[in-house]
PDB file of N, CA and C in Angstrom:
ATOM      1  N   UNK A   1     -21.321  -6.336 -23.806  1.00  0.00           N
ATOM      2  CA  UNK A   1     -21.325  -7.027 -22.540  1.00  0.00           C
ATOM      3  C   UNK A   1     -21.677  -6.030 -21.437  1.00  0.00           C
ATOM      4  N   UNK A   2     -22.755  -6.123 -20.817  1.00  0.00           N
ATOM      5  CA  UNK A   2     -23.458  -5.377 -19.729  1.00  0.00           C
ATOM      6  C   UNK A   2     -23.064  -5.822 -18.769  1.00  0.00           C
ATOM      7  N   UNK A   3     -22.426  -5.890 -17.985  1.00  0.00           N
ATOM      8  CA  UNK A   3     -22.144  -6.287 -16.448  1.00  0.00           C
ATOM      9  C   UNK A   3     -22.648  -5.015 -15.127  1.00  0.00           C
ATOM     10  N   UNK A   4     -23.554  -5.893 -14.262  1.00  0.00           N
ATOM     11  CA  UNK A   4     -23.853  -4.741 -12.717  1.00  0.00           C
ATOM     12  C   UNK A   4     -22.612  -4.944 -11.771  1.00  0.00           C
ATOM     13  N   UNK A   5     -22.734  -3.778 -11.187  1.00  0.00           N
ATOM     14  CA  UNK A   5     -21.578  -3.967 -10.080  1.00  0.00           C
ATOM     15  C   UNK A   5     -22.483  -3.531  -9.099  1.00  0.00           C
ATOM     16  N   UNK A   6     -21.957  -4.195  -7.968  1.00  0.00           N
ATOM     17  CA  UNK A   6     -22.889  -3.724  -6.733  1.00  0.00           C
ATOM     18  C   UNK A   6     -21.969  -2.701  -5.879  1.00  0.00           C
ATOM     19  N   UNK A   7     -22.738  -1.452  -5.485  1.00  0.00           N
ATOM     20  CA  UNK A   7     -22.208  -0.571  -4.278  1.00  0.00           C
ATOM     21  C   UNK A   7     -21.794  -1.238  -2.965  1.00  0.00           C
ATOM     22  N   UNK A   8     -20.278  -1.228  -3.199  1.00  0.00           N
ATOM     23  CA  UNK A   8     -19.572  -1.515  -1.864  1.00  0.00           C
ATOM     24  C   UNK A   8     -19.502  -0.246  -0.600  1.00  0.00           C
ATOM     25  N   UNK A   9     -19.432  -0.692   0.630  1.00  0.00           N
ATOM     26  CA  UNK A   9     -19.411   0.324   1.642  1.00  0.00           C
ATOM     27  C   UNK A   9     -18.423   0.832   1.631  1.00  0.00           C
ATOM     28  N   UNK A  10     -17.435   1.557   2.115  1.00  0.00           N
ATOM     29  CA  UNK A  10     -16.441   2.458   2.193  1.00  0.00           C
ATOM     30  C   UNK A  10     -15.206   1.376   2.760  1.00  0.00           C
ATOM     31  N   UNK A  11     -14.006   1.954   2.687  1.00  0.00           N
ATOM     32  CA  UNK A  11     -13.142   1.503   3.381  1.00  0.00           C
ATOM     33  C   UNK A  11     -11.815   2.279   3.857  1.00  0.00           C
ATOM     34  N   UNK A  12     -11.066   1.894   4.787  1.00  0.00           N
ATOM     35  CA  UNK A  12      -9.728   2.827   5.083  1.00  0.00           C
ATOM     36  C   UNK A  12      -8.336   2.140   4.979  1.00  0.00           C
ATOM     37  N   UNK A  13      -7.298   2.575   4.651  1.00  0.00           N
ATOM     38  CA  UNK A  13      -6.144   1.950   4.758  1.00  0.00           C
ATOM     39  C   UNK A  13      -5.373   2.616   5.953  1.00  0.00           C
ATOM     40  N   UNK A  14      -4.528   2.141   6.303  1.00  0.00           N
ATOM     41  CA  UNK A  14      -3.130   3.023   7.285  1.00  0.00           C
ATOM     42  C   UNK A  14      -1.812   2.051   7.119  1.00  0.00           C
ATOM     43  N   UNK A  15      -1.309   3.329   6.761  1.00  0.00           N
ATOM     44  CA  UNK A  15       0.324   3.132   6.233  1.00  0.00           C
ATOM     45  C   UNK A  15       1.194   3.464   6.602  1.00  0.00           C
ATOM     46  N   UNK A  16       2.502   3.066   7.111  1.00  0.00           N
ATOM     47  CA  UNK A  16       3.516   3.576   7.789  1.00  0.00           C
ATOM     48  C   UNK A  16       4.836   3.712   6.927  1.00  0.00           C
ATOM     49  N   UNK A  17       5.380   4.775   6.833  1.00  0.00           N
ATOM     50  CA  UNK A  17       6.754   4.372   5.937  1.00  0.00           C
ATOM     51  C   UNK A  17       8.020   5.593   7.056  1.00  0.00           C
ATOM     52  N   UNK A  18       9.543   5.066   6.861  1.00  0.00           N
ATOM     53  CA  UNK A  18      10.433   5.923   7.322  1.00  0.00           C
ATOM     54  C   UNK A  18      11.793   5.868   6.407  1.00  0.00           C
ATOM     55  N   UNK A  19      11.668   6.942   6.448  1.00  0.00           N
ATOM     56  CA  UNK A  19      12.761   7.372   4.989  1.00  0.00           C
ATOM     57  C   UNK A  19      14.079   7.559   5.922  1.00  0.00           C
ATOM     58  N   UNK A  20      15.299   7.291   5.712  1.00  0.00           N
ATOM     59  CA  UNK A  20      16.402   7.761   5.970  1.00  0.00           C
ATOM     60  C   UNK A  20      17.744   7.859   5.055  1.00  0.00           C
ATOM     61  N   UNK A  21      18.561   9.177   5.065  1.00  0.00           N
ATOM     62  CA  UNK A  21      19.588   9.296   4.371  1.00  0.00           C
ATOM     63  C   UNK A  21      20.810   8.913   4.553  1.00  0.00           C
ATOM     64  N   UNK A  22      21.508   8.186   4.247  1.00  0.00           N
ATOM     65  CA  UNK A  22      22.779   8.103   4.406  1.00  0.00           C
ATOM     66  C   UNK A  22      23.893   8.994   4.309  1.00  0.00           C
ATOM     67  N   UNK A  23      23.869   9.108   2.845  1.00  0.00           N
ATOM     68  CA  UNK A  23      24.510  10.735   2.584  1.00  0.00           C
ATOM     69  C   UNK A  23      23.749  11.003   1.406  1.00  0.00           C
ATOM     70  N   UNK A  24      24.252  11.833   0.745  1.00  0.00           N
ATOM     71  CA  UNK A  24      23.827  12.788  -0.099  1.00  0.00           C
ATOM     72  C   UNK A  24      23.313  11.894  -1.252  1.00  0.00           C
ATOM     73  N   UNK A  25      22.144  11.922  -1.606  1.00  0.00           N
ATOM     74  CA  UNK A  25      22.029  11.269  -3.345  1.00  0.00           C
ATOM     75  C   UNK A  25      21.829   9.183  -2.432  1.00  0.00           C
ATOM     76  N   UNK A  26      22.063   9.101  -1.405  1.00  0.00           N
ATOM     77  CA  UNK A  26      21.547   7.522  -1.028  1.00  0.00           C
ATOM     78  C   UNK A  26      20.466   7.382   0.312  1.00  0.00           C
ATOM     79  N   UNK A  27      19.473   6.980   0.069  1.00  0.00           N
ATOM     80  CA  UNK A  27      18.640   6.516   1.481  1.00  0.00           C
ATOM     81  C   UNK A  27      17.851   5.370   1.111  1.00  0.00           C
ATOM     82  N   UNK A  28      17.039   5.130   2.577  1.00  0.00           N
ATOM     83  CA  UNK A  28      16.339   3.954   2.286  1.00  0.00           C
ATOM     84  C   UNK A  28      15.243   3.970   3.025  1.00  0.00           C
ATOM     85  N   UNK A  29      14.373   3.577   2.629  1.00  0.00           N
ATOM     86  CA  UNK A  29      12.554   3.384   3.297  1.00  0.00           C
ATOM     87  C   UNK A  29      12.340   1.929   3.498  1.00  0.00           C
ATOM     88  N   UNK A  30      11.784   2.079   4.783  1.00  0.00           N
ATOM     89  CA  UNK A  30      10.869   1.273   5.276  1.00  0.00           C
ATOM     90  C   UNK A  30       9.580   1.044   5.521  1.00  0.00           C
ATOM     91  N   UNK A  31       8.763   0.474   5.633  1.00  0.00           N
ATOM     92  CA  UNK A  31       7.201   0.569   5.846  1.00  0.00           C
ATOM     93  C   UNK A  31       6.494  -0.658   5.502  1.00  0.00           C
ATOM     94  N   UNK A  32       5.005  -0.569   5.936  1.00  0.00           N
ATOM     95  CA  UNK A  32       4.100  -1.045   6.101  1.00  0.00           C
ATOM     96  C   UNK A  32       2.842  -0.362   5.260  1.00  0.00           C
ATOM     97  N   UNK A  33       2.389  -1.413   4.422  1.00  0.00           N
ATOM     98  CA  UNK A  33       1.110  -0.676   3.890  1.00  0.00           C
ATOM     99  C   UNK A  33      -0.143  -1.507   4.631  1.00  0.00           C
ATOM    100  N   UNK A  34      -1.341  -1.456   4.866  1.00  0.00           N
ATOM    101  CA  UNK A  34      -2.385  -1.627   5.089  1.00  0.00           C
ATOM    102  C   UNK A  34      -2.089  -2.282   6.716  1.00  0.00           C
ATOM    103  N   UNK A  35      -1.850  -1.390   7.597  1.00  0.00           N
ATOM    104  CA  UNK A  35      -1.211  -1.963   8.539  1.00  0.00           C
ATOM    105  C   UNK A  35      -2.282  -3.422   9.892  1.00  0.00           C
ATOM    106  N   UNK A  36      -3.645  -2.689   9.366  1.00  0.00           N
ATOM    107  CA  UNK A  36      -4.259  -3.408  10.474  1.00  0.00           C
ATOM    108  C   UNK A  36      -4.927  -4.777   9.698  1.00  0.00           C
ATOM    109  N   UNK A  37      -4.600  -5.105   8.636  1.00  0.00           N
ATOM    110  CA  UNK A  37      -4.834  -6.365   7.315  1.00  0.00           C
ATOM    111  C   UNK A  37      -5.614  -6.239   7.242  1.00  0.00           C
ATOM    112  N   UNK A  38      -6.881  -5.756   7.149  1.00  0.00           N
ATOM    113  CA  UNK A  38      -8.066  -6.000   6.573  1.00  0.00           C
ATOM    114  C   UNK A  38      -8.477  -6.069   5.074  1.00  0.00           C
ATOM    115  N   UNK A  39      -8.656  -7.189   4.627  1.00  0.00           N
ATOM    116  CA  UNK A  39      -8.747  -7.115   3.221  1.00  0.00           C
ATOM    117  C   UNK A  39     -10.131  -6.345   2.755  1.00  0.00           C
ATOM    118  N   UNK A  40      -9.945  -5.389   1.622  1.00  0.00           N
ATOM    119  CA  UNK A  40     -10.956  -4.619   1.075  1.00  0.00           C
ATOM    120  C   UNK A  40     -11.104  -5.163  -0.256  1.00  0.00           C
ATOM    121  N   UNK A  41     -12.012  -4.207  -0.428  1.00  0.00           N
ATOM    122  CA  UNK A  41     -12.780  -4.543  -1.987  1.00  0.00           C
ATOM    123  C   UNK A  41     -12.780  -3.250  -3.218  1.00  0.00           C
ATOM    124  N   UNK A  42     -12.426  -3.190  -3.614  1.00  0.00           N
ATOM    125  CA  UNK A  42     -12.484  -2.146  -4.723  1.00  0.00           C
ATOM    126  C   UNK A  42     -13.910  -2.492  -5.766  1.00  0.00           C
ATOM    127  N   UNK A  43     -14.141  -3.712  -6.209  1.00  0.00           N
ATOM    128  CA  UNK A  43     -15.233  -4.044  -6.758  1.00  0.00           C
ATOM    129  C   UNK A  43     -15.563  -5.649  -6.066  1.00  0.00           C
ATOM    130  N   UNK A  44     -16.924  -5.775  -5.999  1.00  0.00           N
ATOM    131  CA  UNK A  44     -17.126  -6.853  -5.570  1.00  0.00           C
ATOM    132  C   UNK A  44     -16.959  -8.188  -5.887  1.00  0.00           C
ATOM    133  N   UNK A  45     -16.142  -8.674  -4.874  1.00  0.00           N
ATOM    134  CA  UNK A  45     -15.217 -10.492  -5.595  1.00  0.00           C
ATOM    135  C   UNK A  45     -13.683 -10.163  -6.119  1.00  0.00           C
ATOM    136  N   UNK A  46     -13.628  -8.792  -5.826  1.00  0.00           N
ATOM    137  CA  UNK A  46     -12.119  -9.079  -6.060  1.00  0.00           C
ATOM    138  C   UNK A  46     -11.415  -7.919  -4.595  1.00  0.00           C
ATOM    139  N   UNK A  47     -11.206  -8.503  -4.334  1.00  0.00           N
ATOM    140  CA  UNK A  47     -10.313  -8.638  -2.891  1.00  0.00           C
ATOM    141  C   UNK A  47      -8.569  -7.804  -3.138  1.00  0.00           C
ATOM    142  N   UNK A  48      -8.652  -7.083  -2.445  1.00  0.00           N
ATOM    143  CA  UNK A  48      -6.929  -6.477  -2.519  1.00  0.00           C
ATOM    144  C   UNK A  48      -6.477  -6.695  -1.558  1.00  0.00           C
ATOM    145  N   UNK A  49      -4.876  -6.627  -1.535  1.00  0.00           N
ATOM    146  CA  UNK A  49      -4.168  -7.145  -0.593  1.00  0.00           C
ATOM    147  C   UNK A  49      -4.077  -7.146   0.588  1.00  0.00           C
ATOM    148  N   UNK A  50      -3.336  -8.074   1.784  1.00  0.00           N
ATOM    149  CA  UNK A  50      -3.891  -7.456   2.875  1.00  0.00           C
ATOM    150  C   UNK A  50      -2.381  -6.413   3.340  1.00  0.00           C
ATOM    151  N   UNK A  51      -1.672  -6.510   4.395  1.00  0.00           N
ATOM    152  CA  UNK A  51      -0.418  -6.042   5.034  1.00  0.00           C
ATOM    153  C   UNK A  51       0.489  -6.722   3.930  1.00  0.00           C
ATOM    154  N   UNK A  52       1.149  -5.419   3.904  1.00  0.00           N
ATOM    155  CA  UNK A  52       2.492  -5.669   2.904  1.00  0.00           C
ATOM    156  C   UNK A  52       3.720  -4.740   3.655  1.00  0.00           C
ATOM    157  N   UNK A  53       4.509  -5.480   3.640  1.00  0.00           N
ATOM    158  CA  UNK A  53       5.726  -5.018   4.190  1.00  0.00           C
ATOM    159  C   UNK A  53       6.748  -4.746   2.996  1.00  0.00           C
ATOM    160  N   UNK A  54       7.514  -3.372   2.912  1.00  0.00           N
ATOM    161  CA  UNK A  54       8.217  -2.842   1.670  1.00  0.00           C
ATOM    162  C   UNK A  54       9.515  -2.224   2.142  1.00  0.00           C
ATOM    163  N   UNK A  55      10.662  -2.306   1.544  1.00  0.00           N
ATOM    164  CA  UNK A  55      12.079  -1.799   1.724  1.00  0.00           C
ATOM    165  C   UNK A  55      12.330  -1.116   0.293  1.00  0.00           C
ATOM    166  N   UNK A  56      13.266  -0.255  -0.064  1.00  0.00           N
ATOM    167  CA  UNK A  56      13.624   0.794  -0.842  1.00  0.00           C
ATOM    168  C   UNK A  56      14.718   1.236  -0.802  1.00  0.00           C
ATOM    169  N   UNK A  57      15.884   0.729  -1.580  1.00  0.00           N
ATOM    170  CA  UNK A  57      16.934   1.676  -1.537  1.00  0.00           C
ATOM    171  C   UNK A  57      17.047   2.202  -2.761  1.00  0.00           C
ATOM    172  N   UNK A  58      17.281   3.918  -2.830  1.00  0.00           N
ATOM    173  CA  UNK A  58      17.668   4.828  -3.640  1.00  0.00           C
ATOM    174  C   UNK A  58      18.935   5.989  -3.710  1.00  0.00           C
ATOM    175  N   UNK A  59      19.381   5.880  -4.583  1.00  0.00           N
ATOM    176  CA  UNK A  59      20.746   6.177  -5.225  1.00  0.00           C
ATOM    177  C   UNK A  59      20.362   7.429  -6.276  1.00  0.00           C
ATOM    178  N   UNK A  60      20.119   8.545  -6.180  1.00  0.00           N
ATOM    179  CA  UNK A  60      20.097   9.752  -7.053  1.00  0.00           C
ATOM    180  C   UNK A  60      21.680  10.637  -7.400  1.00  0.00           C
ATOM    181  N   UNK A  61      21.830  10.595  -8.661  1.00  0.00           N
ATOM    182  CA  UNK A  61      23.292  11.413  -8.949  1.00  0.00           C
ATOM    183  C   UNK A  61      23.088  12.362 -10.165  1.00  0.00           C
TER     184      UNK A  61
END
């Protein structure tokens, strides 16, 4: 199976995240990935996500 892919133009993401500790061994992140939504292309016709909003809590012992 031969399939062409066509050359897509470039693209940028911007991401925001903020980490904070509680105490020792617990924190939690916040953030934003692809902050200004623009949906991109990695290959052509398939579309990745746009703004995603993400939380994180971690517990190391």
């Amino acid at each position: 199976m031969n399939k062409k892919y066509k050359t897509l133009s470039g693209f940028g993401t911007t991401d925001a995240k903020i980490s904070y500790t509680f105490k020792q061994g617990l924190s939690l992140d916040v953030g934003v990935s692809n902050i200004f939504d623009k949906n991109y292309y990695l290959t052509d016709g398939y579309a990745e996500e746009g703004r995603v909003y993400f939380a994180n809590v971690k517990y190391s012992f």
